[in-house]
C-alpha atoms as a PDB file:
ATOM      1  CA  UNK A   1     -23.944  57.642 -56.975  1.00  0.00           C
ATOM      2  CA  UNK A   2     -20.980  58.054 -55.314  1.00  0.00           C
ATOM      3  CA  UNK A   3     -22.358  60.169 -52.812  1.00  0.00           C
ATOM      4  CA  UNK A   4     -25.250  57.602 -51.957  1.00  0.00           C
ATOM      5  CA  UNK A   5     -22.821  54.829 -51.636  1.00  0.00           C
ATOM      6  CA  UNK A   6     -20.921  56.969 -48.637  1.00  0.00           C
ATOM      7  CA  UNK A   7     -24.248  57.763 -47.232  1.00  0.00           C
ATOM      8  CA  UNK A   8     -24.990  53.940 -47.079  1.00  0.00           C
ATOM      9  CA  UNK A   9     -21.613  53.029 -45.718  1.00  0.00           C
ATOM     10  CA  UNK A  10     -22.115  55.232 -43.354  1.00  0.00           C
ATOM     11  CA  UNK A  11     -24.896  53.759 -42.276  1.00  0.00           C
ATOM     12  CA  UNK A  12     -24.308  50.593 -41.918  1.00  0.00           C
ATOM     13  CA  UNK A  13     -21.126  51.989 -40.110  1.00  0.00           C
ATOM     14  CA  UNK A  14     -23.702  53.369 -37.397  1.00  0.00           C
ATOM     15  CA  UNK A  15     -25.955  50.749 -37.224  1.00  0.00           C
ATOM     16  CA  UNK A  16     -22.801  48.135 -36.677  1.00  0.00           C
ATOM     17  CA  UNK A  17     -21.472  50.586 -33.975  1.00  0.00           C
ATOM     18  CA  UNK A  18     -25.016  50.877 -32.041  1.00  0.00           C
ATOM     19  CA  UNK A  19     -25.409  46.688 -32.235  1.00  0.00           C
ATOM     20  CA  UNK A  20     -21.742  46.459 -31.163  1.00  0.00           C
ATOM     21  CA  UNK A  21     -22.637  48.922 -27.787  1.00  0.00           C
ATOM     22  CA  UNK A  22     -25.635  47.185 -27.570  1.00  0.00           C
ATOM     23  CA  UNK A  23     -24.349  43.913 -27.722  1.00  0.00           C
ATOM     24  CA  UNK A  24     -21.381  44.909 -24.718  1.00  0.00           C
ATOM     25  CA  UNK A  25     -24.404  45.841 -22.625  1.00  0.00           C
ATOM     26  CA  UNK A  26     -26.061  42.888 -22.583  1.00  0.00           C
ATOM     27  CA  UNK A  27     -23.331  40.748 -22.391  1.00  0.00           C
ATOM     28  CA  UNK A  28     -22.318  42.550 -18.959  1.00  0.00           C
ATOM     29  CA  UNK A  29     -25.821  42.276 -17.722  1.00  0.00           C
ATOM     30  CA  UNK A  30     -26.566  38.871 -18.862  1.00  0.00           C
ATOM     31  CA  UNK A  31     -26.135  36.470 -15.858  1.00  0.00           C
ATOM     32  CA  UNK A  32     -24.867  33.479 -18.556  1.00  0.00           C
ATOM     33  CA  UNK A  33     -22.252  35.623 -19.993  1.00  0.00           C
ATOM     34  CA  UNK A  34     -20.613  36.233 -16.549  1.00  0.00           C
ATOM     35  CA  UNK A  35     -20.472  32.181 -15.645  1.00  0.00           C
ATOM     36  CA  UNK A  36     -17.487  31.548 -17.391  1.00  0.00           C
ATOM     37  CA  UNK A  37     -15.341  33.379 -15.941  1.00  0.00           C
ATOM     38  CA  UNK A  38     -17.017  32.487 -12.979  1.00  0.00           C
ATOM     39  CA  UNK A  39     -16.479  28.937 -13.369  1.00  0.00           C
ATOM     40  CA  UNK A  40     -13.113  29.297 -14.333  1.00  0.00           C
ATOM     41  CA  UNK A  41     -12.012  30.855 -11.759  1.00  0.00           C
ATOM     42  CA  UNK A  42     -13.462  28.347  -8.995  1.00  0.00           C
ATOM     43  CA  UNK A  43     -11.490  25.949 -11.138  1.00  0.00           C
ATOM     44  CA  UNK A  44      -8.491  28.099 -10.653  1.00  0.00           C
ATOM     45  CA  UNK A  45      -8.940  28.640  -6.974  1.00  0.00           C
ATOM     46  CA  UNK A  46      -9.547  24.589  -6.186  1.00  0.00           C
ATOM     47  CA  UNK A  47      -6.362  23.624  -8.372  1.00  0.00           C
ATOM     48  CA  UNK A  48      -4.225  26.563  -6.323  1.00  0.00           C
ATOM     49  CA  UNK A  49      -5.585  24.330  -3.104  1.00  0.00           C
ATOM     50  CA  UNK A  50      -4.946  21.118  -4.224  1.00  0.00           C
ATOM     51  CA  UNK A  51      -1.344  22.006  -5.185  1.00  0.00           C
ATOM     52  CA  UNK A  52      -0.580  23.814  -2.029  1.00  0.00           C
ATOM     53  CA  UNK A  53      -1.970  20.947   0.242  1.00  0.00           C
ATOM     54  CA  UNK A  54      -0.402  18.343  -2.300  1.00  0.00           C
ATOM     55  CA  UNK A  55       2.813  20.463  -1.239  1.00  0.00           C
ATOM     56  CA  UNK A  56       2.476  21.133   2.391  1.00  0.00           C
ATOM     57  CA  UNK A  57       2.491  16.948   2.710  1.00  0.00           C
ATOM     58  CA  UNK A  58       4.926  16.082   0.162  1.00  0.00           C
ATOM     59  CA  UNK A  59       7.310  18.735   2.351  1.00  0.00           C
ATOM     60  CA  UNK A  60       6.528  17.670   5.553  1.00  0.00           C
ATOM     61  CA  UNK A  61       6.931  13.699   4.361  1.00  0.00           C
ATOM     62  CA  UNK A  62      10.299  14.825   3.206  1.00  0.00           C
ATOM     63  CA  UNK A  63      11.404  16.453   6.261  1.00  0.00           C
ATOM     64  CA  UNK A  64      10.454  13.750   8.386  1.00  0.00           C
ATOM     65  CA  UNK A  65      11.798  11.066   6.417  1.00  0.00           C
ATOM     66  CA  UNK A  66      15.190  13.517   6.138  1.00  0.00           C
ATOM     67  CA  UNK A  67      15.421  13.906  10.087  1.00  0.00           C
ATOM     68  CA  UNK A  68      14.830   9.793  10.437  1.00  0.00           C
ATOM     69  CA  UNK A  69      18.087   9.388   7.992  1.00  0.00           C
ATOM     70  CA  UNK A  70      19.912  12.182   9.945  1.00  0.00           C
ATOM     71  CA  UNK A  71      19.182  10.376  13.584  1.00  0.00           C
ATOM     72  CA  UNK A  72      20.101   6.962  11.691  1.00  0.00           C
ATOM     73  CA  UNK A  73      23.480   8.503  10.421  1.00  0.00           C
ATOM     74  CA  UNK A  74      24.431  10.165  14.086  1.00  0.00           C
ATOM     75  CA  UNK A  75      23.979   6.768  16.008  1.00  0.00           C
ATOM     76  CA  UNK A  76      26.412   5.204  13.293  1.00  0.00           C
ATOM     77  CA  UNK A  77      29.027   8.038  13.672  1.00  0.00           C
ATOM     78  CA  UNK A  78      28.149   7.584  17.641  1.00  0.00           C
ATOM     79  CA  UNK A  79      28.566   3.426  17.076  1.00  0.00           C
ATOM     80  CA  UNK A  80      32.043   3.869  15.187  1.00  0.00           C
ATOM     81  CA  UNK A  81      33.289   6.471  17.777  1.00  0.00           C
ATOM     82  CA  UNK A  82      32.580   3.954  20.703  1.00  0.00           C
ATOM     83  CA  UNK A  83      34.524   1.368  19.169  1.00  0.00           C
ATOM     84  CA  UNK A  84      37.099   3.785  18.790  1.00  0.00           C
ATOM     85  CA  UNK A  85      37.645   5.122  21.895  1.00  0.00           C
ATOM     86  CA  UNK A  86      37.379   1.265  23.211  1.00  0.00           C
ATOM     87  CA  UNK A  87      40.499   0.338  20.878  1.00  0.00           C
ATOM     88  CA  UNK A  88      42.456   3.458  22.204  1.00  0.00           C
ATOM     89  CA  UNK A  89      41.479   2.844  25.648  1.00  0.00           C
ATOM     90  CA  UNK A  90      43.099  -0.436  26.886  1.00  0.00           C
ATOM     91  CA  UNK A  91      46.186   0.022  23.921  1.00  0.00           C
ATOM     92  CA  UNK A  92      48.995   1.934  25.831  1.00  0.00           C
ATOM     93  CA  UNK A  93      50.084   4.932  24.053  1.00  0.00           C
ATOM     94  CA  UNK A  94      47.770   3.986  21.312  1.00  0.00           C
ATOM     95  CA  UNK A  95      45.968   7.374  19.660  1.00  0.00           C
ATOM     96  CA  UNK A  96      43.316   7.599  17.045  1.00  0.00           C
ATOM     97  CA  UNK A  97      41.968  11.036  15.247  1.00  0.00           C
ATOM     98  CA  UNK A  98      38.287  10.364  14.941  1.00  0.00           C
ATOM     99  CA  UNK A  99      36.358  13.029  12.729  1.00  0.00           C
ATOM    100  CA  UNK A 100      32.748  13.161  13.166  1.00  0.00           C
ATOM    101  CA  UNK A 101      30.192  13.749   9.854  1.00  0.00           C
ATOM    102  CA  UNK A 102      28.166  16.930  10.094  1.00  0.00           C
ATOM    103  CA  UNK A 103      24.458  15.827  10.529  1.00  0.00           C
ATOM    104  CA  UNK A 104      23.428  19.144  11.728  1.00  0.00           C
ATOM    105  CA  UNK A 105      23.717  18.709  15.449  1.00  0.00           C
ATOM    106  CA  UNK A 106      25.480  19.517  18.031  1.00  0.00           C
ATOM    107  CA  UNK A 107      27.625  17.521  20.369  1.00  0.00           C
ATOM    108  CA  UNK A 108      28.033  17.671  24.017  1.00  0.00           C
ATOM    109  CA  UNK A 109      30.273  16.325  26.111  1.00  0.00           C
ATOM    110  CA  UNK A 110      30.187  16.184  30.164  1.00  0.00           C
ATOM    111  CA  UNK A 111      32.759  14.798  32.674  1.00  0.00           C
ATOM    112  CA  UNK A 112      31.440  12.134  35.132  1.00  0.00           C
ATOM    113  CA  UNK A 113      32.161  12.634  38.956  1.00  0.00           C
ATOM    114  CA  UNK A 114      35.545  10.728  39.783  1.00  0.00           C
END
């Protein structure tokens, strides 16, 4: 009895294990099986798109706005410094340290013809 009851596992061992090999076979081969994945990663790939175009705006909104509140700030500093060198200008032996906020830019002065 004992020996039948191995014999019978056994079997049923082997038949699971050929349904099992069987069963990876056709699940490769089978067209449905494969769609899945398939479909998931088209979903993957279009999401990856969106957020990298969603991105690429968002960024390029931001540096434009950012440059618009740079050249806003420089014609202020360049507003103040006017009225600066106006009050220094006709006040004998009046001076005035002026310093200039860094907006990333650089500043260039040139002598006019006398």
């Amino acid at each position: 009895m004992l020996v039948l009851g191995i014999n019978v596992y056994a079997e049923v061992v082997g038949i699971m294990a050929r349904r099992r090999r069987q069963g990876l076979k056709s699940v490769v081969r089978s067209q449905r099986a494969i769609a899945l994945p398939v479909t998931f990663l088209m979903l993957f790939v279009s999401l990856m798109i969106l957020i990298t175009a969603t991105y690429y705006f968002s960024i390029t909104k931001i540096s434009a706005k950012t440059l618009a509140l740079k050249t806003a700030g420089v014609e202020q500093e360049m507003l103040s410094f006017e009225k600066t060198i106006k009050f220094v200008s006709w006040s004998p032996g009046a001076y005035e340290i002026y310093e200039f906020g860094d907006f990333g830019g650089k500043l260039k002065t040139m002598q006019t013809a006398r």
